[in-house]
Protein backbone atom coordinates (compact mmCIF):
# COMPACT_ATOMS: atom_id res chain seq x y z
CA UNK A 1 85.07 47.80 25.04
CA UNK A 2 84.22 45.95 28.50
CA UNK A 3 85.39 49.35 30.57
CA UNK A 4 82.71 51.43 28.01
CA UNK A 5 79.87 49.65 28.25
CA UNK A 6 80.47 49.51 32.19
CA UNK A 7 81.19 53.52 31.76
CA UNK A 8 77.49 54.00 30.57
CA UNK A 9 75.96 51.25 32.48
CA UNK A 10 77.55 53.06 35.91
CA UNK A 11 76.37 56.63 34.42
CA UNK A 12 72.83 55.52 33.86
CA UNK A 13 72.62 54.30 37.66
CA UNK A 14 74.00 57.29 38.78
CA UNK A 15 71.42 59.63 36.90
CA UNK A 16 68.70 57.06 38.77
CA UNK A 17 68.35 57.15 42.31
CA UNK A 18 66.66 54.06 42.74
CA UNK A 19 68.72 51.99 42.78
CA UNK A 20 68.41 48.41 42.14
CA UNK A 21 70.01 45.69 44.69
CA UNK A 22 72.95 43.87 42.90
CA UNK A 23 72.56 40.16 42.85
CA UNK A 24 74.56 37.20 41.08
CA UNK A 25 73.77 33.21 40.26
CA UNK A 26 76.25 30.60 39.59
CA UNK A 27 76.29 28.79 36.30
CA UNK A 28 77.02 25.03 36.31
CA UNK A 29 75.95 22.90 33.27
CA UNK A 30 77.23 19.01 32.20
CA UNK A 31 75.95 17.50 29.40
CA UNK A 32 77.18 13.38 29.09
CA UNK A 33 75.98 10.33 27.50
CA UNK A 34 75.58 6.76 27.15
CA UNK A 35 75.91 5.31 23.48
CA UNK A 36 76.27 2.50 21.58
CA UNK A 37 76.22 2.24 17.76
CA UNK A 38 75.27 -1.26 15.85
CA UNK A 39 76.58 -2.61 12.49
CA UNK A 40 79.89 -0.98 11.84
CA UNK A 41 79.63 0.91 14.59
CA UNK A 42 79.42 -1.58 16.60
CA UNK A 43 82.54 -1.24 18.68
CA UNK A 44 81.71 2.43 19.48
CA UNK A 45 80.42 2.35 23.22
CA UNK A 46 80.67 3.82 26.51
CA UNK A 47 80.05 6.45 29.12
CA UNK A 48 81.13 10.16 27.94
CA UNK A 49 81.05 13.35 28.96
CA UNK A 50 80.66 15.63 26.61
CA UNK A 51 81.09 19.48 27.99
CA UNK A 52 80.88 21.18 31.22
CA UNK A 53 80.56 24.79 32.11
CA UNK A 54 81.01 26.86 35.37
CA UNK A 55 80.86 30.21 35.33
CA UNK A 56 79.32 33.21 37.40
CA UNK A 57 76.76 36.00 35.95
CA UNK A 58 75.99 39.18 37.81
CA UNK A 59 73.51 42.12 37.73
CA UNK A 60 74.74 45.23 38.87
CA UNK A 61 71.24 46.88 38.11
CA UNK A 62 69.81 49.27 35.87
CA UNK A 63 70.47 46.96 32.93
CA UNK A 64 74.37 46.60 33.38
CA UNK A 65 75.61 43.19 33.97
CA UNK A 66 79.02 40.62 33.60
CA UNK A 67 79.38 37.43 33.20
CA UNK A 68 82.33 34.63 33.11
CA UNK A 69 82.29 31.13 31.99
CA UNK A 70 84.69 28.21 31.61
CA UNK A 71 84.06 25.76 29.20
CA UNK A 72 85.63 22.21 29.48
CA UNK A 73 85.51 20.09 26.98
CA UNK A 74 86.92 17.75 24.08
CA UNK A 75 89.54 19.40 21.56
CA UNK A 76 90.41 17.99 17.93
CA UNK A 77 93.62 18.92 18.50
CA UNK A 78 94.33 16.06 21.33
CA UNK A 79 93.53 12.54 22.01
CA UNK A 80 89.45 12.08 23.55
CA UNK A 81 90.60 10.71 26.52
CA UNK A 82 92.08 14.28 27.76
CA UNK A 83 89.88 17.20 28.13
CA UNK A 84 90.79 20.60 27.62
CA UNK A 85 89.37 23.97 29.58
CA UNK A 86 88.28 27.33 27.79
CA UNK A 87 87.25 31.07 28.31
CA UNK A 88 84.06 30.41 26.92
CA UNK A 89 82.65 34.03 28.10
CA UNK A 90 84.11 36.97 29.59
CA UNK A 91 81.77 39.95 29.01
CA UNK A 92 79.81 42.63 29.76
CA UNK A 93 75.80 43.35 28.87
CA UNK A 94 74.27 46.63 29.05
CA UNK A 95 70.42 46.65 28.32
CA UNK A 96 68.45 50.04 28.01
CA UNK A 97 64.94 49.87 26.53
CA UNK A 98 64.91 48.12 23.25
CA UNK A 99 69.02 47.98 23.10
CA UNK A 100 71.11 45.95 24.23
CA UNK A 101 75.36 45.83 24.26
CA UNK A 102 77.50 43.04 24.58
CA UNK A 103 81.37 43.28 24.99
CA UNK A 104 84.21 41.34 25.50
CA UNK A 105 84.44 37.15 25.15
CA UNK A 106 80.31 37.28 23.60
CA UNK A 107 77.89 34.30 22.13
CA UNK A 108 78.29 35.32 18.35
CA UNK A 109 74.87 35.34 17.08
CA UNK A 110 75.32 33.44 13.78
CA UNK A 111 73.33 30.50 15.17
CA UNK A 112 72.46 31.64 18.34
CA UNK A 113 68.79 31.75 17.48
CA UNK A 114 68.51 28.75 16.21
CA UNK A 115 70.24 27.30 19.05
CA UNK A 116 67.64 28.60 21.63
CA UNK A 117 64.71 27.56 18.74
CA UNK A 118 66.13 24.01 18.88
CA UNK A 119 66.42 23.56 22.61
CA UNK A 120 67.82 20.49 22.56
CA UNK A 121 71.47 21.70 22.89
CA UNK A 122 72.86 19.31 25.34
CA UNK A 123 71.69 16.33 22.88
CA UNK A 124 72.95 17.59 19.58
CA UNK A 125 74.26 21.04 18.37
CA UNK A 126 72.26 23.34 16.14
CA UNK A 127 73.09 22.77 12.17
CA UNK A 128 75.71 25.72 11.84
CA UNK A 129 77.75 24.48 14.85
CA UNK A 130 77.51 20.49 14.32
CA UNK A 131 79.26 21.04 10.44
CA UNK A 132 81.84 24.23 11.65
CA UNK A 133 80.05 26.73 9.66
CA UNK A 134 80.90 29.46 12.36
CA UNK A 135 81.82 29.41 16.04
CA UNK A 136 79.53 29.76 19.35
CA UNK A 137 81.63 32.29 20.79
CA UNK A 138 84.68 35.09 19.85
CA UNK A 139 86.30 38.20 21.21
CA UNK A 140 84.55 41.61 20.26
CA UNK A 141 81.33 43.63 20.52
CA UNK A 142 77.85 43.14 19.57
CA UNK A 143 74.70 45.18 19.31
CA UNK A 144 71.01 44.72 19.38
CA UNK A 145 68.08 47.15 19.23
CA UNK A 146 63.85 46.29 19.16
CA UNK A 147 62.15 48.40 17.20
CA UNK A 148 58.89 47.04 17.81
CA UNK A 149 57.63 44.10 19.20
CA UNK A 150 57.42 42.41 15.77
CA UNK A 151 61.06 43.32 14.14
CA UNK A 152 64.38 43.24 15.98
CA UNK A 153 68.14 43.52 14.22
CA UNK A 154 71.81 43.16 15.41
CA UNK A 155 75.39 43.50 14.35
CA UNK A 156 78.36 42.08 15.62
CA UNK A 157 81.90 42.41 14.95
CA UNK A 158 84.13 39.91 16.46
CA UNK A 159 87.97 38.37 15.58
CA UNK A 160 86.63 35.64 13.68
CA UNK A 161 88.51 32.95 15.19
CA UNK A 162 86.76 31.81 17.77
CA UNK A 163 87.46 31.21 21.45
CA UNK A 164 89.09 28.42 21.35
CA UNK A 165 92.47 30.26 19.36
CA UNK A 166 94.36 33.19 19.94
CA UNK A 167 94.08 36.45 17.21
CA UNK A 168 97.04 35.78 15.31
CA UNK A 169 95.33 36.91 11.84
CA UNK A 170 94.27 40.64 11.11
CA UNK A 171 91.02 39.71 9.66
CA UNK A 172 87.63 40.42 11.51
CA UNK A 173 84.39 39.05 11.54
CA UNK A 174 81.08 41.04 10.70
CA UNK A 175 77.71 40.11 10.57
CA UNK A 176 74.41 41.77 10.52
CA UNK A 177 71.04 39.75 11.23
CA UNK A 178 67.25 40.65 11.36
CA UNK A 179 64.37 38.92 13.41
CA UNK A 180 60.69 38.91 12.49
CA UNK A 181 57.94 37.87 14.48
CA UNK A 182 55.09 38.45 12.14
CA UNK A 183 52.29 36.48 14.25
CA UNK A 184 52.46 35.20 17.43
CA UNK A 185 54.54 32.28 17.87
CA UNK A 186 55.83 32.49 14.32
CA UNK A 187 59.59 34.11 14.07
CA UNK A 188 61.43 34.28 10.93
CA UNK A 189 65.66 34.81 11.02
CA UNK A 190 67.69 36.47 8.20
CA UNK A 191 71.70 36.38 9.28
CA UNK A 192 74.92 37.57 6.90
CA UNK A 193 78.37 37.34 7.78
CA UNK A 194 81.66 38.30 6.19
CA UNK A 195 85.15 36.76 7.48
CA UNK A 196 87.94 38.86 6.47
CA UNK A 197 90.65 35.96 5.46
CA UNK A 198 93.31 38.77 5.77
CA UNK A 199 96.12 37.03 4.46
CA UNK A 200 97.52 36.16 1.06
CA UNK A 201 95.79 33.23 -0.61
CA UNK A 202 93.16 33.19 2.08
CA UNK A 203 89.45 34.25 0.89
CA UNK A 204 87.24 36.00 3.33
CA UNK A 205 84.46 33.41 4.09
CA UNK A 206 80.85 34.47 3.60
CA UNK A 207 77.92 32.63 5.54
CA UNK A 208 74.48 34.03 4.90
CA UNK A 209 71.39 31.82 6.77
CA UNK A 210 67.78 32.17 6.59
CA UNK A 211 64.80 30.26 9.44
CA UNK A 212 61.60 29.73 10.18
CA UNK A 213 59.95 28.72 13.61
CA UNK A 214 56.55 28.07 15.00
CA UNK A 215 56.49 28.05 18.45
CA UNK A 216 52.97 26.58 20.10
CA UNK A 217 52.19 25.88 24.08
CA UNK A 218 52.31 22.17 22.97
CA UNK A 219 54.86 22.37 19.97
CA UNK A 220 57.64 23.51 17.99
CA UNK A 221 58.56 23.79 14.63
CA UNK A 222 61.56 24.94 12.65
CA UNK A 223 63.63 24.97 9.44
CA UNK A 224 66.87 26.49 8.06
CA UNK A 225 68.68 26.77 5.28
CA UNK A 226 72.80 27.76 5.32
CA UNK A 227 75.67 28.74 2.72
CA UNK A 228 78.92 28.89 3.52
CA UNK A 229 81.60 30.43 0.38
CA UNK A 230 85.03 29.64 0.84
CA UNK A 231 85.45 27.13 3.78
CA UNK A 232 88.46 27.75 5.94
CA UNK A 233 89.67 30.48 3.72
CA UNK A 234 90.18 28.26 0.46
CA UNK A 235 88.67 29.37 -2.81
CA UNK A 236 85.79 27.42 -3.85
CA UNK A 237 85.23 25.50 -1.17
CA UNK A 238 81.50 26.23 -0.67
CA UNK A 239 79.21 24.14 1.56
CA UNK A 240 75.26 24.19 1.95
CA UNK A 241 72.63 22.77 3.99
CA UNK A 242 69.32 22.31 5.81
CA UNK A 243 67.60 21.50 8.92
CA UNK A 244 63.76 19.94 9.64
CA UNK A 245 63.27 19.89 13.28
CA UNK A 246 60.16 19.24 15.19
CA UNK A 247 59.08 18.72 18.87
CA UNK A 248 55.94 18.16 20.68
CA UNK A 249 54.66 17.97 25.05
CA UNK A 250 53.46 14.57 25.73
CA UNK A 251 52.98 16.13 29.20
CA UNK A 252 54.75 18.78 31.35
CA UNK A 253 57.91 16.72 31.99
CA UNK A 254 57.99 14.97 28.57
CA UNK A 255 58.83 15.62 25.16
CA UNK A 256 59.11 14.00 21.73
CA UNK A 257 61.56 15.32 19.06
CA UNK A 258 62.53 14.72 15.79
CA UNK A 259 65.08 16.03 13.18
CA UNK A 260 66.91 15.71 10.10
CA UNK A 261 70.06 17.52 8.52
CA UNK A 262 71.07 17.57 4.71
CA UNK A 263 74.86 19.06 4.39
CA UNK A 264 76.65 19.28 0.61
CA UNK A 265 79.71 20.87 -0.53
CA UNK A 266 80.27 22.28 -3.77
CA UNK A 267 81.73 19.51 -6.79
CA UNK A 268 81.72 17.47 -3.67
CA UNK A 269 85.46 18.53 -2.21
CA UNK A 270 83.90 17.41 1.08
CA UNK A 271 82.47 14.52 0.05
CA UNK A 272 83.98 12.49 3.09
CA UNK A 273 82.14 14.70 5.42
CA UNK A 274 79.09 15.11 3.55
CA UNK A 275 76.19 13.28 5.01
CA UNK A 276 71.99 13.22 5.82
CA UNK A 277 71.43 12.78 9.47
CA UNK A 278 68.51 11.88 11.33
CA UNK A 279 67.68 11.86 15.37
CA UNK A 280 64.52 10.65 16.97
CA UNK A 281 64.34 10.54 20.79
CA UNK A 282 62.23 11.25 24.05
CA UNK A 283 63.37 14.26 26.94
CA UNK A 284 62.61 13.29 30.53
CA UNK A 285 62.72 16.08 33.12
CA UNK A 286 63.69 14.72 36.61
CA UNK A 287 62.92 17.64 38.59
CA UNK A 288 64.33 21.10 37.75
CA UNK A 289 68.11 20.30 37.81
CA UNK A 290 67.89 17.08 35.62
CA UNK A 291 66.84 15.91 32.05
CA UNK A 292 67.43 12.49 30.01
CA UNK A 293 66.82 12.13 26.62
CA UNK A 294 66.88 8.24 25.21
CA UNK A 295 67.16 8.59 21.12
CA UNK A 296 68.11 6.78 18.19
CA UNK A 297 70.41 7.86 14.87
CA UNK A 298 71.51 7.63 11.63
CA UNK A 299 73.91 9.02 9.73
CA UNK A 300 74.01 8.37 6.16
CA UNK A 301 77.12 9.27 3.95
CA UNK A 302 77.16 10.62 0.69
CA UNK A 303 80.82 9.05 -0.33
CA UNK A 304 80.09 6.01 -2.96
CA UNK A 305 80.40 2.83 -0.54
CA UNK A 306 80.01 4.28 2.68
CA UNK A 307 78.08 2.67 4.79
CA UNK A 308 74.96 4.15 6.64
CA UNK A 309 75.83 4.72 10.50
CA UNK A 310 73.24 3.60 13.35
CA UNK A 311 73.08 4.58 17.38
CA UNK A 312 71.79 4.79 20.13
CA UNK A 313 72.24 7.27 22.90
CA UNK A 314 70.76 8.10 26.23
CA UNK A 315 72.09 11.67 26.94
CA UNK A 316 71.53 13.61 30.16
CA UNK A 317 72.04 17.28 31.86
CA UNK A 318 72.59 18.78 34.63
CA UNK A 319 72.31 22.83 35.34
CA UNK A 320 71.13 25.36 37.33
């Protein structure tokens, strides 16, 4: 899929003869923290860092570009205190007019847009990716097209198992979205997906999402709702939730933001995991390269006699 899209990409420069110059930028991010949690949580302290990527991203002109990244970060598979290192993306973008093609190791776009519409990445994931309802990146080929400057839409078909594990199932992953922007500053998501559990006594998982976002010189605004049907392929296991977010400019190198999560699972199976969350914090920017973001949390279980979960974190970022 990588050698076609570079096939047109190289076609359309050729049928051009001005040319543009080529020209590449290194990627380096690191997002780490500081926390400390009180009550229960008392004992949970220290210095971490969190993720790091390096990667390279180049334009060969006319719209046809690569880029690689390496993602290094923690893994639920081993102990905290090792790290483990990814292909995070390995792909090629061609962009012609109001299309656009993606192939190879691509950002999915299940939450994508949200992502972006949050901002606040380094300090907390967007909803779909902090509760597992899909992952950030997979093997496969997406496509994009702008109809006009007020509706946009996109399909994607990847592996559906993320980057993070080898294809060893047949399934695939499909999903289909549509962007609005009705009014200026005002853009409204629709996103449906399908994973194919391809195996017997798996069910294909279905995640459908819907947001809303107002986006102002001085502040931001944004909500979502998500479904998830059969959670990691078992029958029934169906999870749902929301998102409230809200930020505001104090001044040009200062922000205030605010959010809260709801996540529920069907005859509460997940009842261990389900939870309301809230953040409330403050984003410094140190010059270009550097941001800090002091906030406070709560988590608040939904088991019977679990008890509600405070911290407080000072993250920071680095990346250029």
């Amino acid at each position: 899929m990588a050698g076609v899209l570079a096939c047109i990409g190289i076609t359309a420069q050729a049928q051009d003869a001005n040319r543009e110059e080529p020209k590449g930028k290194a990627i380096v991010q690191a997002f780490g923290n500081f926390h400390t949690g009180f009550g229960a949580e008392n004992d949970d302290r220290g210095f971490e860092l969190e993720r790091s990527y390096f990667g390279y991203e180049y334009n060969f002109g006319k719209g046809l570009s690569a880029k690689a990244v390496m993602d290094i970060g923690k893994s639920s598979d081993v102990s905290d205190y090792q790290r483990m290192a990814y292909i995070k993306n390995a792909m090629v973008s061609w962009k012609k007019d109001g299309l656009t093609l993606n192939g190879g190791l691509i950002s999915t776009t299940q939450f994508n847009f949200q992502e972006k519409f949050w901002g606040y990445r380094y300090i907390m994931k967007s909803f779909q990716d902090e509760y597992k309802f899909g992952s950030s990146a997979d093997l496969g080929l997406s496509v994009a097209y702008k109809f006009a400057d007020w509706v946009s839409a996109d399909a994607i078909i990847v592996n559906g198992e993320g980057y993070k594990k080898i294809q060893k199932n047949d399934g695939l992953n499909y999903g289909l979205g549509v962007t609005l922007t009705p009014v200026k500053g005002l853009q409204v998501r629709l996103y449906g997906g399908l994973n194919e559990g391809s195996e017997e006594g798996k069910e294909d998982i279905t995640n459908v999402a819907a947001f809303i976002g107002y986006k102002h010189e001085r502040f931001t605004i944004g909500a979502e709702y998500n479904q998830m049907w059969n959670a990691s392929n078992k029958e029934g296991a169906d999870q749902s939730g929301y998102s409230l977010f809200a930020s505001g400019k104090l001044s040009k190198m200062t922000d205030l933001f605010v959010r809260y999560d709801d996540l529920s699972s069907k005859n509460d199976w997940n009842i261990s995991k389900d939870e309301s969350a809230a953040i409330l914090g403050a984003q410094f920017k140190l010059g270009k390269y550097v941001k800090i973001a002091p906030n406070f949390r709560i988590s608040m279980p939904k088991a019977d006699g679990a008890d509600d979960c405070y911290s407080a974190y000072v993250n920071c970022y680095f990346g250029f």
